[in-house]
C-alpha atoms as a PDB file:
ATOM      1  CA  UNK A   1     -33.207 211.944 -87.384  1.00  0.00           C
ATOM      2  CA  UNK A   2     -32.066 215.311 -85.678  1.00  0.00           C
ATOM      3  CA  UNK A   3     -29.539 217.807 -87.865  1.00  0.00           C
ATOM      4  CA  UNK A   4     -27.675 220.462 -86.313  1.00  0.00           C
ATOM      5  CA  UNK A   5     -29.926 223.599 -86.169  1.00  0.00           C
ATOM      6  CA  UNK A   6     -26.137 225.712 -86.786  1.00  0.00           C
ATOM      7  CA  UNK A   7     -24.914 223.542 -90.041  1.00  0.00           C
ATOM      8  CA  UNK A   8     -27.651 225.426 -91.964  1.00  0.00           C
ATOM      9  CA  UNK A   9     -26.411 228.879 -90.339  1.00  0.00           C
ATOM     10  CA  UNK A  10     -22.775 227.990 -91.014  1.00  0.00           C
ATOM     11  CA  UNK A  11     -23.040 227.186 -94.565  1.00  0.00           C
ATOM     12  CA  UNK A  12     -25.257 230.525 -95.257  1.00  0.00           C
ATOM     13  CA  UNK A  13     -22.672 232.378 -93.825  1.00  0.00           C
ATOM     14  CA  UNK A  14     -19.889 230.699 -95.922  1.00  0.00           C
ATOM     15  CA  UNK A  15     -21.938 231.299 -98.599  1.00  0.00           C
ATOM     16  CA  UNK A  16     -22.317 234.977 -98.139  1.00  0.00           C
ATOM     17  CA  UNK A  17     -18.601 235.500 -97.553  1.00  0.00           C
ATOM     18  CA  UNK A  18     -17.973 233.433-100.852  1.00  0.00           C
ATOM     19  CA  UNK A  19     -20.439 235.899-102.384  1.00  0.00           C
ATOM     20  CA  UNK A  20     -18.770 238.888-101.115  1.00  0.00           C
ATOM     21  CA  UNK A  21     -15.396 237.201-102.377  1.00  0.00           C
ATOM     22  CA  UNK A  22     -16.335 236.584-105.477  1.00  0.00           C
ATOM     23  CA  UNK A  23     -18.285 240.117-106.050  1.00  0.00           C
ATOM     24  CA  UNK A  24     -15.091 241.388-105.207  1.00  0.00           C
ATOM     25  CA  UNK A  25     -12.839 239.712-107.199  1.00  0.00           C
ATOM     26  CA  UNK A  26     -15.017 240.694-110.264  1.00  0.00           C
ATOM     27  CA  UNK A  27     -14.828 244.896-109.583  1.00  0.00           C
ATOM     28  CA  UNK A  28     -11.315 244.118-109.040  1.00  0.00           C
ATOM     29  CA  UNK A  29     -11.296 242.475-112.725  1.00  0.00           C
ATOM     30  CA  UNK A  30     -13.343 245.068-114.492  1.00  0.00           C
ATOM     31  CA  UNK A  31     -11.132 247.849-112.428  1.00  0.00           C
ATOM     32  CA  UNK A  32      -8.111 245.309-114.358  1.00  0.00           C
ATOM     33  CA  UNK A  33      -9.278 245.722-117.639  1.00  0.00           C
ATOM     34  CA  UNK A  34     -11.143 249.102-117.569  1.00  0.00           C
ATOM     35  CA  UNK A  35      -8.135 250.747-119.070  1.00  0.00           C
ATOM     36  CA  UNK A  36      -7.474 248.396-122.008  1.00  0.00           C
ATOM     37  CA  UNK A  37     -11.472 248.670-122.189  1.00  0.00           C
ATOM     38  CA  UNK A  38     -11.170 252.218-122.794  1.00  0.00           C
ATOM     39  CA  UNK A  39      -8.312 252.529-125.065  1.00  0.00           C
ATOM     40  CA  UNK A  40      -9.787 249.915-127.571  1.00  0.00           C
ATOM     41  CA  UNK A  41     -13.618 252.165-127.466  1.00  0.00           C
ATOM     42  CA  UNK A  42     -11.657 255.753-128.034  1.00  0.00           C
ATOM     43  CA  UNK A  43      -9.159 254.442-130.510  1.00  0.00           C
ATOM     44  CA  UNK A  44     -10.559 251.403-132.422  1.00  0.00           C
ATOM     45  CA  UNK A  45     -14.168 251.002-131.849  1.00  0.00           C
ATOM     46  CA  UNK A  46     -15.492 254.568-132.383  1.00  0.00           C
ATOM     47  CA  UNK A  47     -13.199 255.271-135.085  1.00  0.00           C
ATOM     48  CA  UNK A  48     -14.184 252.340-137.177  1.00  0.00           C
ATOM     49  CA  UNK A  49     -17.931 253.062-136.546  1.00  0.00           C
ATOM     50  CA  UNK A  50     -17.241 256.775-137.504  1.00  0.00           C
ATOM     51  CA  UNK A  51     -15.132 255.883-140.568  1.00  0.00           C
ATOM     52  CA  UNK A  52     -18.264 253.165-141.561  1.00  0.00           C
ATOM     53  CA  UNK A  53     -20.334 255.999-141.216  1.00  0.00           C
ATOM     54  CA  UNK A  54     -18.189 258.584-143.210  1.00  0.00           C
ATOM     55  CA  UNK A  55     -17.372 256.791-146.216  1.00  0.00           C
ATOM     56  CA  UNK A  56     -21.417 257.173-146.905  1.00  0.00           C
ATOM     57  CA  UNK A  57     -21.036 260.759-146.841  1.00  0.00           C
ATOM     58  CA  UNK A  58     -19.044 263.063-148.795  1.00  0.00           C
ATOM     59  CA  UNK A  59     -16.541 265.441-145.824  1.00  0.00           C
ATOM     60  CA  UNK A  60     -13.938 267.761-146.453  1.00  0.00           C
ATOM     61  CA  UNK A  61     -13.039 268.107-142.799  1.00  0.00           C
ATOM     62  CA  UNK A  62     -13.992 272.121-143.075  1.00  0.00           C
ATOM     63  CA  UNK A  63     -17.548 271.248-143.304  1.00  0.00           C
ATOM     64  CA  UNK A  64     -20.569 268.669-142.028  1.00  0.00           C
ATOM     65  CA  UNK A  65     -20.475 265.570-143.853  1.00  0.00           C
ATOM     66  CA  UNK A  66     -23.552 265.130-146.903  1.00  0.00           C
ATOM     67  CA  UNK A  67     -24.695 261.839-147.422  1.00  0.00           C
ATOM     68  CA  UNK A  68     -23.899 260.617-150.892  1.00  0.00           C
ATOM     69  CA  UNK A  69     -24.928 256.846-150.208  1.00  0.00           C
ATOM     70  CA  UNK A  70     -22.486 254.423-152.053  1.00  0.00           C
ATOM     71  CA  UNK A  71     -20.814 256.965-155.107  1.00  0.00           C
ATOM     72  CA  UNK A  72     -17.685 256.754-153.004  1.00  0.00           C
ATOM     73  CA  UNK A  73     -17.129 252.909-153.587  1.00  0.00           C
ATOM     74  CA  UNK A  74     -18.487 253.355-157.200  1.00  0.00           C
ATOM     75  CA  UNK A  75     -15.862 256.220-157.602  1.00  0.00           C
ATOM     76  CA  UNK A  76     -12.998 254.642-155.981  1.00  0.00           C
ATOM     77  CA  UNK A  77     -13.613 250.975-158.108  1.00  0.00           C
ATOM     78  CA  UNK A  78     -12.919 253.094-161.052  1.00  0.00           C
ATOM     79  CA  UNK A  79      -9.626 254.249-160.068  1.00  0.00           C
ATOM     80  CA  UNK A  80      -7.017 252.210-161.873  1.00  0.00           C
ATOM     81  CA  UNK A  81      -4.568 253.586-158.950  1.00  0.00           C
ATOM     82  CA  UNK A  82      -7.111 251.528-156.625  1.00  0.00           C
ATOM     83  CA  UNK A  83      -7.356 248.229-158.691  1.00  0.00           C
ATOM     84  CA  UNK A  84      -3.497 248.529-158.885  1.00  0.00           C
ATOM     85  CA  UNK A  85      -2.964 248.489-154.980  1.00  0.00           C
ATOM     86  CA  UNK A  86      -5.746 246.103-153.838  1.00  0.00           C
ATOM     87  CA  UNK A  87      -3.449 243.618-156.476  1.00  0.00           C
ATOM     88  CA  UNK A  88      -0.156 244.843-155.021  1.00  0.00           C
ATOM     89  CA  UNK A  89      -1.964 243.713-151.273  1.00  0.00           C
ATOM     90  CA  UNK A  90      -3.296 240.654-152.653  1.00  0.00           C
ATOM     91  CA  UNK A  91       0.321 239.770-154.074  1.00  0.00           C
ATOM     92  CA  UNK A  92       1.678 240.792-150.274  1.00  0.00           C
ATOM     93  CA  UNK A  93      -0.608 238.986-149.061  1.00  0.00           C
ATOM     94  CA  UNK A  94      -0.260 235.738-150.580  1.00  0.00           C
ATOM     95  CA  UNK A  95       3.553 235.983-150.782  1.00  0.00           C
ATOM     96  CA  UNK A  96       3.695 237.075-146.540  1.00  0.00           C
ATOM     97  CA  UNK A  97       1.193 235.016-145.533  1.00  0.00           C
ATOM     98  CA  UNK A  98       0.735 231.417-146.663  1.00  0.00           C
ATOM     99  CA  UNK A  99       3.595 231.115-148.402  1.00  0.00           C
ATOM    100  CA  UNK A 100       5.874 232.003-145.586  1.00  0.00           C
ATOM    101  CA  UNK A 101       3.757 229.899-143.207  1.00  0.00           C
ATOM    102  CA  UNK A 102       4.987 227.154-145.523  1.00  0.00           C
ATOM    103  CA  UNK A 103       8.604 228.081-145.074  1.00  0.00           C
ATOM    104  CA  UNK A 104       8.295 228.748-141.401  1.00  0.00           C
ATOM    105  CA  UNK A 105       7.397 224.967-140.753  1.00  0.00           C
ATOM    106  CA  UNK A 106      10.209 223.648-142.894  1.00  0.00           C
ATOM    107  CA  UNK A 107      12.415 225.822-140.398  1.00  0.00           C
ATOM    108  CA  UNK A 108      10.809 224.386-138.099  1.00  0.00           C
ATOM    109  CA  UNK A 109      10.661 220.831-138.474  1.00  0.00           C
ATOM    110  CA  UNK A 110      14.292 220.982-139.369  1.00  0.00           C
ATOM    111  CA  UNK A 111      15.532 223.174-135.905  1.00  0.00           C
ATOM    112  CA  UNK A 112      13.204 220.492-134.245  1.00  0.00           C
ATOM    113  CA  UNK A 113      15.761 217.301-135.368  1.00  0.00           C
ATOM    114  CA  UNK A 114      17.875 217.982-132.182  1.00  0.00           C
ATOM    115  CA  UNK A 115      20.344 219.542-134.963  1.00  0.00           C
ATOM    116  CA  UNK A 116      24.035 221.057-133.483  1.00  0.00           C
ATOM    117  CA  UNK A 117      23.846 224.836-132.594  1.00  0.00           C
ATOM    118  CA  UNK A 118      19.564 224.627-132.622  1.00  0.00           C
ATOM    119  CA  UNK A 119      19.394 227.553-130.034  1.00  0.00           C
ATOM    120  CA  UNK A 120      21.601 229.533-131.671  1.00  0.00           C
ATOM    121  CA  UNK A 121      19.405 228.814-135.211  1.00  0.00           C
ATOM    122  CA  UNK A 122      16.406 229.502-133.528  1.00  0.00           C
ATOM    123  CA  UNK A 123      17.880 232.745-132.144  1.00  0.00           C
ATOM    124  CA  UNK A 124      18.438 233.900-135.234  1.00  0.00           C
ATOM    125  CA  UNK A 125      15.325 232.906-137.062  1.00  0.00           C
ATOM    126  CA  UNK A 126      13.466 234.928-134.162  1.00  0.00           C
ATOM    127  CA  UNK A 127      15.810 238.163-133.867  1.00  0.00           C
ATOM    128  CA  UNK A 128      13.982 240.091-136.704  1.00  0.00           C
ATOM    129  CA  UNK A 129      10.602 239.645-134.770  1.00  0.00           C
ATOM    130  CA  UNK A 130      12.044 241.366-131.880  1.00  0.00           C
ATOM    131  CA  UNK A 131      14.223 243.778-133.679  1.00  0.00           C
ATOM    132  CA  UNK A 132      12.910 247.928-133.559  1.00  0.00           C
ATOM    133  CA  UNK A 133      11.134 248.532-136.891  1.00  0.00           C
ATOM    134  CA  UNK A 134      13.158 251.152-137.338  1.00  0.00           C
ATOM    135  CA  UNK A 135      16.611 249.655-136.999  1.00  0.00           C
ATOM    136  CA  UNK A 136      15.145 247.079-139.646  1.00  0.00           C
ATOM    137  CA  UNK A 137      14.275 249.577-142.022  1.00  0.00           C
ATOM    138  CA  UNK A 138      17.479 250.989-142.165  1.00  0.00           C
ATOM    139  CA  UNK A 139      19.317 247.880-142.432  1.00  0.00           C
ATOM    140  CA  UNK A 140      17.406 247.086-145.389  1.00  0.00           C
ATOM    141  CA  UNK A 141      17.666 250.437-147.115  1.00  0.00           C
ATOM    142  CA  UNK A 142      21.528 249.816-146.511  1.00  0.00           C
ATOM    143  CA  UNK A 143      21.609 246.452-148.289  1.00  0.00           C
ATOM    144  CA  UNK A 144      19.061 248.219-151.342  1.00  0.00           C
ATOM    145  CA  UNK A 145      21.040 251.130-152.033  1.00  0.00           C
ATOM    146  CA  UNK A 146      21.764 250.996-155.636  1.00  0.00           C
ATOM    147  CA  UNK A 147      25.197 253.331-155.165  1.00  0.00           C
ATOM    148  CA  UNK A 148      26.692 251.444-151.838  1.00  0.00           C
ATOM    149  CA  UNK A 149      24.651 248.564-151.029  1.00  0.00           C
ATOM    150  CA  UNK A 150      24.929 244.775-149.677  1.00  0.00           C
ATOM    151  CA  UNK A 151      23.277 243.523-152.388  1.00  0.00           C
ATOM    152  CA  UNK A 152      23.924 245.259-155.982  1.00  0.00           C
ATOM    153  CA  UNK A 153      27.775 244.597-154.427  1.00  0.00           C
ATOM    154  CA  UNK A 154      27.745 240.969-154.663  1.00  0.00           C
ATOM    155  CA  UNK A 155      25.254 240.714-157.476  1.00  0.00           C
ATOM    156  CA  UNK A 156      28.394 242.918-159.201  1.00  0.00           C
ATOM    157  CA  UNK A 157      30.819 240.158-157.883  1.00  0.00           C
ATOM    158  CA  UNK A 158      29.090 237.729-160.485  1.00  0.00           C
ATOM    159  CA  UNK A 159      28.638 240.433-163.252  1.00  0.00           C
ATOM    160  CA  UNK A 160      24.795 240.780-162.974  1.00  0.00           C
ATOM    161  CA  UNK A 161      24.063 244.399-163.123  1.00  0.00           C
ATOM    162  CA  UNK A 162      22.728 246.075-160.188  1.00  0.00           C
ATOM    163  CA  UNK A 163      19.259 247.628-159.545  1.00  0.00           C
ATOM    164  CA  UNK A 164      17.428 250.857-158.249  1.00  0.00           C
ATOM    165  CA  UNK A 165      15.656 247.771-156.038  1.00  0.00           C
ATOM    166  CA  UNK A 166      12.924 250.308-154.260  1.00  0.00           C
ATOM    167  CA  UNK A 167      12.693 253.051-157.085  1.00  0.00           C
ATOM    168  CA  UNK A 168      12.267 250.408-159.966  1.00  0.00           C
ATOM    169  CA  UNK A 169       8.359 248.978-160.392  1.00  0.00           C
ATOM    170  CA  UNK A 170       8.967 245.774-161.490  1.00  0.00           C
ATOM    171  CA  UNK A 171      11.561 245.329-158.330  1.00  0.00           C
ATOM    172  CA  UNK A 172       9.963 247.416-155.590  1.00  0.00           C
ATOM    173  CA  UNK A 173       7.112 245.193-154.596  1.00  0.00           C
ATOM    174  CA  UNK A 174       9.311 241.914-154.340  1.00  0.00           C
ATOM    175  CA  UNK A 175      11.723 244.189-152.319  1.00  0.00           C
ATOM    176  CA  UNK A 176       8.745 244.984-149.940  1.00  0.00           C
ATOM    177  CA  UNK A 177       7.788 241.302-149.606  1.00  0.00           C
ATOM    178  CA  UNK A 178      10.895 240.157-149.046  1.00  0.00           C
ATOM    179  CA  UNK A 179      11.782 242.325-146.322  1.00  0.00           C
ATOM    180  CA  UNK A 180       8.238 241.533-145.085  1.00  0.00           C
ATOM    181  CA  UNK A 181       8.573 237.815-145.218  1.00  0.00           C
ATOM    182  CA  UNK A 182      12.152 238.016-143.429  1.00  0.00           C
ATOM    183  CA  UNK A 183      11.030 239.414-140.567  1.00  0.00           C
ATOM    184  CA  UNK A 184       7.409 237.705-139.746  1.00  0.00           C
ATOM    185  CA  UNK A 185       8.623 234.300-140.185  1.00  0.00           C
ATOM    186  CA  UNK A 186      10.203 234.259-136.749  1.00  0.00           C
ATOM    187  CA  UNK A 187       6.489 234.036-134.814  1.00  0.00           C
ATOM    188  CA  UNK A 188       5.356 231.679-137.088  1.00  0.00           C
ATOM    189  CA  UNK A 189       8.611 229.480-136.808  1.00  0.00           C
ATOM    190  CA  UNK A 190       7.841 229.736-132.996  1.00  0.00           C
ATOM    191  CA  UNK A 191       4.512 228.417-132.652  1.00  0.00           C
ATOM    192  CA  UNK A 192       5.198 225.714-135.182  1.00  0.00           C
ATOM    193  CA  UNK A 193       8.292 224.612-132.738  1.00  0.00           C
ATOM    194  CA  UNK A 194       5.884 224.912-129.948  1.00  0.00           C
ATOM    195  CA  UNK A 195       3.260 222.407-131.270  1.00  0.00           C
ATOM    196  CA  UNK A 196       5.578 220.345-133.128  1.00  0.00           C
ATOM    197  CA  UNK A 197       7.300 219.787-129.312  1.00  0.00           C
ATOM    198  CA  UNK A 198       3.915 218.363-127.775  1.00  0.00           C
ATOM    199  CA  UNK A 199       3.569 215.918-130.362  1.00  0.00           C
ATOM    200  CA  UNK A 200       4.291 212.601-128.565  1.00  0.00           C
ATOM    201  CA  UNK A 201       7.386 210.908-130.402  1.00  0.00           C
ATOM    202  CA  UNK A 202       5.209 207.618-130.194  1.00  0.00           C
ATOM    203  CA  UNK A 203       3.349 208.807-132.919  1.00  0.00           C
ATOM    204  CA  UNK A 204       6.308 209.749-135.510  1.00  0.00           C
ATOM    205  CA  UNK A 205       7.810 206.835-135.034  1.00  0.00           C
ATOM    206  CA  UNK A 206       7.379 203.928-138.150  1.00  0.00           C
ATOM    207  CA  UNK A 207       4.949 201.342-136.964  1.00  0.00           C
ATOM    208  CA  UNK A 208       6.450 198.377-135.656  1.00  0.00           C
ATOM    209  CA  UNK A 209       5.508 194.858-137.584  1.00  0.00           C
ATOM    210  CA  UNK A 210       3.865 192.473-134.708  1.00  0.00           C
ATOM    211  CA  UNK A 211       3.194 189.538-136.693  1.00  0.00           C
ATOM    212  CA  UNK A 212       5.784 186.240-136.044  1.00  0.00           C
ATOM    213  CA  UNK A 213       7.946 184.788-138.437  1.00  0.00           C
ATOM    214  CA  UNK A 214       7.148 182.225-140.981  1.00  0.00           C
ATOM    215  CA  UNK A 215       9.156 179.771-139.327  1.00  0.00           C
ATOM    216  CA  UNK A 216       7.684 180.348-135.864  1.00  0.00           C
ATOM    217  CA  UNK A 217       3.789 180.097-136.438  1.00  0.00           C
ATOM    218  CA  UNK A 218       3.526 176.311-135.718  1.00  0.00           C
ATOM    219  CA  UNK A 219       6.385 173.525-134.788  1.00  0.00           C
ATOM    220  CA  UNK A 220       5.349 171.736-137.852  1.00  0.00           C
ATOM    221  CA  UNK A 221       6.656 174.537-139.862  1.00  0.00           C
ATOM    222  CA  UNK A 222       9.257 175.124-137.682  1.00  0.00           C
ATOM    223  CA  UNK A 223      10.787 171.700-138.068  1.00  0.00           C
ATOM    224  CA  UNK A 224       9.834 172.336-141.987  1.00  0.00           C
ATOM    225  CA  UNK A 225      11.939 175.518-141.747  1.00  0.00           C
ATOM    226  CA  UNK A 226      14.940 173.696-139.634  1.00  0.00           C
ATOM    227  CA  UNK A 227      15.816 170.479-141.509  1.00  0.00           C
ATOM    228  CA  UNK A 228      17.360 171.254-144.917  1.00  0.00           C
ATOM    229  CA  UNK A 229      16.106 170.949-147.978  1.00  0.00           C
ATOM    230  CA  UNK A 230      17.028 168.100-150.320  1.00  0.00           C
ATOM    231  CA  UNK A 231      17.393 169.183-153.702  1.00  0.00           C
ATOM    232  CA  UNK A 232      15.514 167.754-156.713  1.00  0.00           C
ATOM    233  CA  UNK A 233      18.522 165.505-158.068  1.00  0.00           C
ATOM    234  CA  UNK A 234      19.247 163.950-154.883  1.00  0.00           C
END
Protein backbone atom coordinates (compact mmCIF):
# COMPACT_ATOMS: atom_id res chain seq x y z
CA UNK A 1 0.00 0.00 0.00
CA UNK A 2 1.59 3.38 -1.26
CA UNK A 3 0.64 6.85 0.86
CA UNK A 4 1.22 10.13 -0.50
CA UNK A 5 4.85 11.15 0.30
CA UNK A 6 3.11 15.16 0.62
CA UNK A 7 0.07 14.15 3.18
CA UNK A 8 2.81 13.84 5.85
CA UNK A 9 4.36 17.35 4.67
CA UNK A 10 0.90 18.92 4.53
CA UNK A 11 -0.26 18.03 7.88
CA UNK A 12 3.27 19.21 9.52
CA UNK A 13 2.78 22.32 8.01
CA UNK A 14 -0.86 22.70 9.27
CA UNK A 15 0.40 21.80 12.32
CA UNK A 16 3.03 24.44 12.59
CA UNK A 17 0.67 27.20 11.47
CA UNK A 18 -1.86 25.89 14.19
CA UNK A 19 1.12 26.21 16.54
CA UNK A 20 1.97 29.62 15.55
CA UNK A 21 -1.92 30.39 15.89
CA UNK A 22 -2.34 29.24 18.95
CA UNK A 23 1.14 30.74 20.46
CA UNK A 24 -0.31 33.76 19.31
CA UNK A 25 -3.52 33.81 20.56
CA UNK A 26 -2.03 33.12 24.08
CA UNK A 27 0.54 36.52 24.13
CA UNK A 28 -2.46 38.14 22.85
CA UNK A 29 -4.37 36.77 26.13
CA UNK A 30 -1.69 37.45 28.66
CA UNK A 31 -1.18 41.06 26.76
CA UNK A 32 -5.48 40.93 27.66
CA UNK A 33 -5.15 40.42 31.12
CA UNK A 34 -1.67 41.88 31.97
CA UNK A 35 -3.33 45.01 33.19
CA UNK A 36 -5.97 43.51 35.51
CA UNK A 37 -2.82 41.21 36.43
CA UNK A 38 -1.05 44.14 37.58
CA UNK A 39 -3.59 46.11 39.34
CA UNK A 40 -4.66 43.08 41.57
CA UNK A 41 -0.37 42.42 42.52
CA UNK A 42 0.17 46.43 43.37
CA UNK A 43 -3.12 46.91 45.10
CA UNK A 44 -4.37 43.61 46.66
CA UNK A 45 -1.73 41.05 46.66
CA UNK A 46 1.30 42.97 48.04
CA UNK A 47 -0.68 44.88 50.38
CA UNK A 48 -2.22 41.92 52.06
CA UNK A 49 1.21 40.15 52.23
CA UNK A 50 2.70 43.44 53.69
CA UNK A 51 -0.19 43.98 56.14
CA UNK A 52 0.30 39.87 57.16
CA UNK A 53 3.67 40.78 57.69
CA UNK A 54 3.11 44.08 59.70
CA UNK A 55 0.67 43.12 62.16
CA UNK A 56 3.80 40.85 63.59
CA UNK A 57 5.70 43.88 64.10
CA UNK A 58 5.10 46.87 66.05
CA UNK A 59 5.37 50.37 63.16
CA UNK A 60 4.64 53.79 63.72
CA UNK A 61 5.06 54.73 60.09
CA UNK A 62 8.15 57.25 61.23
CA UNK A 63 10.26 54.33 61.91
CA UNK A 64 11.30 50.46 60.74
CA UNK A 65 8.91 48.06 61.95
CA UNK A 66 10.23 45.69 65.36
CA UNK A 67 8.98 42.40 65.48
CA UNK A 68 6.79 41.85 68.49
CA UNK A 69 5.46 38.30 67.35
CA UNK A 70 1.69 37.89 68.28
CA UNK A 71 1.21 40.83 71.40
CA UNK A 72 -0.77 42.70 68.78
CA UNK A 73 -3.66 40.04 68.58
CA UNK A 74 -3.25 39.43 72.39
CA UNK A 75 -3.61 43.30 72.83
CA UNK A 76 -6.33 43.92 70.49
CA UNK A 77 -8.61 40.62 72.01
CA UNK A 78 -8.57 42.62 75.11
CA UNK A 79 -10.13 45.61 73.79
CA UNK A 80 -13.78 45.62 74.73
CA UNK A 81 -14.09 48.31 71.72
CA UNK A 82 -12.84 45.18 69.54
CA UNK A 83 -15.15 42.40 71.01
CA UNK A 84 -17.94 45.06 70.58
CA UNK A 85 -17.41 45.47 66.70
CA UNK A 86 -16.47 41.90 65.65
CA UNK A 87 -20.36 41.34 67.37
CA UNK A 88 -21.76 44.40 65.61
CA UNK A 89 -20.15 42.50 62.09
CA UNK A 90 -21.33 39.24 63.12
CA UNK A 91 -24.95 40.79 63.72
CA UNK A 92 -24.43 42.54 59.98
CA UNK A 93 -23.49 39.74 58.88
CA UNK A 94 -26.09 37.39 59.72
CA UNK A 95 -28.88 39.97 59.30
CA UNK A 96 -27.29 41.03 55.36
CA UNK A 97 -26.39 37.89 54.45
CA UNK A 98 -28.50 34.77 54.99
CA UNK A 99 -31.27 36.28 56.13
CA UNK A 100 -31.77 38.49 53.16
CA UNK A 101 -30.86 35.59 50.85
CA UNK A 102 -34.02 34.16 52.40
CA UNK A 103 -36.09 37.17 51.50
CA UNK A 104 -34.55 37.60 48.12
CA UNK A 105 -36.00 34.12 46.98
CA UNK A 106 -39.45 34.80 48.33
CA UNK A 107 -39.20 37.94 45.92
CA UNK A 108 -38.28 35.89 43.71
CA UNK A 109 -40.41 33.02 43.48
CA UNK A 110 -43.29 35.39 43.74
CA UNK A 111 -42.06 37.98 40.56
CA UNK A 112 -41.51 34.48 38.88
CA UNK A 113 -45.65 33.57 38.96
CA UNK A 114 -46.06 35.52 35.63
CA UNK A 115 -47.67 38.21 38.17
CA UNK A 116 -49.19 41.75 36.36
CA UNK A 117 -46.55 44.59 36.20
CA UNK A 118 -43.43 41.73 36.93
CA UNK A 119 -40.90 43.97 34.97
CA UNK A 120 -41.78 46.85 36.52
CA UNK A 121 -41.42 44.81 40.20
CA UNK A 122 -38.31 43.51 39.21
CA UNK A 123 -37.13 47.00 38.19
CA UNK A 124 -37.62 48.16 41.29
CA UNK A 125 -36.30 45.38 43.43
CA UNK A 126 -32.96 45.86 41.29
CA UNK A 127 -32.71 49.86 41.17
CA UNK A 128 -30.86 50.12 44.58
CA UNK A 129 -28.09 47.71 43.21
CA UNK A 130 -27.43 50.04 40.46
CA UNK A 131 -28.07 53.23 42.25
CA UNK A 132 -24.54 55.63 43.09
CA UNK A 133 -23.64 54.89 46.73
CA UNK A 134 -23.70 58.18 47.28
CA UNK A 135 -27.14 59.20 46.09
CA UNK A 136 -28.24 56.20 48.45
CA UNK A 137 -26.65 57.53 51.35
CA UNK A 138 -28.26 60.64 51.18
CA UNK A 139 -31.60 59.37 50.57
CA UNK A 140 -31.35 57.46 53.63
CA UNK A 141 -29.95 60.18 55.85
CA UNK A 142 -33.11 62.14 54.48
CA UNK A 143 -35.63 59.53 55.60
CA UNK A 144 -33.38 59.21 59.31
CA UNK A 145 -33.29 62.70 60.15
CA UNK A 146 -34.81 62.95 63.49
CA UNK A 147 -35.88 66.93 62.85
CA UNK A 148 -37.34 66.50 59.04
CA UNK A 149 -37.34 63.01 58.10
CA UNK A 150 -39.51 60.28 56.07
CA UNK A 151 -39.67 58.19 58.77
CA UNK A 152 -40.00 59.84 62.44
CA UNK A 153 -42.93 61.79 60.15
CA UNK A 154 -45.16 58.94 59.75
CA UNK A 155 -44.12 57.10 62.86
CA UNK A 156 -45.59 60.74 64.38
CA UNK A 157 -48.77 60.15 62.19
CA UNK A 158 -49.57 57.10 64.59
CA UNK A 159 -48.27 58.84 67.82
CA UNK A 160 -45.08 56.70 68.28
CA UNK A 161 -42.37 59.05 69.19
CA UNK A 162 -39.63 59.60 66.87
CA UNK A 163 -35.90 58.64 67.12
CA UNK A 164 -32.24 60.04 66.75
CA UNK A 165 -32.22 56.59 64.37
CA UNK A 166 -28.18 56.90 63.57
CA UNK A 167 -27.04 58.80 66.83
CA UNK A 168 -29.02 56.40 69.23
CA UNK A 169 -27.03 52.82 70.07
CA UNK A 170 -29.70 50.68 70.46
CA UNK A 171 -31.16 52.05 66.87
CA UNK A 172 -28.01 52.75 64.86
CA UNK A 173 -26.95 49.26 64.00
CA UNK A 174 -30.54 48.10 62.79
CA UNK A 175 -30.49 51.44 60.82
CA UNK A 176 -27.17 50.25 59.17
CA UNK A 177 -28.59 46.80 58.36
CA UNK A 178 -31.50 47.88 57.08
CA UNK A 179 -30.20 50.20 54.67
CA UNK A 180 -27.68 47.39 53.94
CA UNK A 181 -30.22 44.71 53.36
CA UNK A 182 -32.37 47.17 51.04
CA UNK A 183 -29.97 47.63 48.71
CA UNK A 184 -28.06 44.05 48.24
CA UNK A 185 -31.15 42.16 47.86
CA UNK A 186 -31.53 43.22 44.25
CA UNK A 187 -28.37 40.76 42.98
CA UNK A 188 -29.49 38.15 44.96
CA UNK A 189 -33.22 38.50 43.74
CA UNK A 190 -31.55 38.32 40.22
CA UNK A 191 -29.74 35.22 40.23
CA UNK A 192 -32.51 33.47 42.09
CA UNK A 193 -34.92 34.63 38.99
CA UNK A 194 -32.23 33.43 36.76
CA UNK A 195 -32.08 29.80 38.05
CA UNK A 196 -35.54 29.60 39.09
CA UNK A 197 -36.25 30.36 35.00
CA UNK A 198 -34.17 27.17 33.84
CA UNK A 199 -36.01 24.98 35.98
CA UNK A 200 -38.13 22.90 33.53
CA UNK A 201 -41.95 23.48 34.48
CA UNK A 202 -42.23 19.56 34.07
CA UNK A 203 -40.77 19.24 37.24
CA UNK A 204 -43.08 21.76 39.41
CA UNK A 205 -45.86 20.45 38.18
CA UNK A 206 -48.06 17.83 40.76
CA UNK A 207 -47.49 14.33 39.58
CA UNK A 208 -50.10 13.00 37.53
CA UNK A 209 -51.98 9.62 38.94
CA UNK A 210 -51.47 6.82 36.02
CA UNK A 211 -53.22 4.06 37.54
CA UNK A 212 -57.02 3.14 35.88
CA UNK A 213 -60.12 3.30 37.57
CA UNK A 214 -61.69 0.74 39.72
CA UNK A 215 -64.29 0.14 37.34
CA UNK A 216 -61.98 -0.24 34.34
CA UNK A 217 -59.32 -2.90 35.53
CA UNK A 218 -61.23 -5.99 34.21
CA UNK A 219 -64.85 -6.33 32.33
CA UNK A 220 -65.90 -8.46 35.16
CA UNK A 221 -65.69 -5.51 37.37
CA UNK A 222 -66.77 -3.36 34.91
CA UNK A 223 -70.09 -5.07 34.42
CA UNK A 224 -69.95 -5.29 38.50
CA UNK A 225 -69.56 -1.49 38.46
CA UNK A 226 -72.42 -0.95 35.57
CA UNK A 227 -75.49 -2.96 36.67
CA UNK A 228 -77.03 -1.48 39.84
CA UNK A 229 -77.01 -2.59 42.97
CA UNK A 230 -80.01 -4.30 44.58
CA UNK A 231 -80.46 -3.32 47.98
CA UNK A 232 -80.63 -5.70 50.98
CA UNK A 233 -84.61 -5.60 51.37
CA UNK A 234 -85.31 -6.26 47.89
Amino acid sequence: MTTNPFSRQEQDLSARKYSRADRKLRRTGWLMVLPSLLHIGLWTAIPVVVTFYLAFTNYNVFSAPTWVGIDNFVEIAQDPVFRKATWNTVVYTFWTVPVSMGIALVIAVALNQGLRFQKWYRTAFFLPQVTATVAIAMVWLWIFNPQQGLLNAFLGMFGIPGQVWLADPQWALWSVILVGAWQGIGIKMLIYIAALQNVDESSTRPPRSTAPPPCASSSRSRSRCSSPRRSSSS
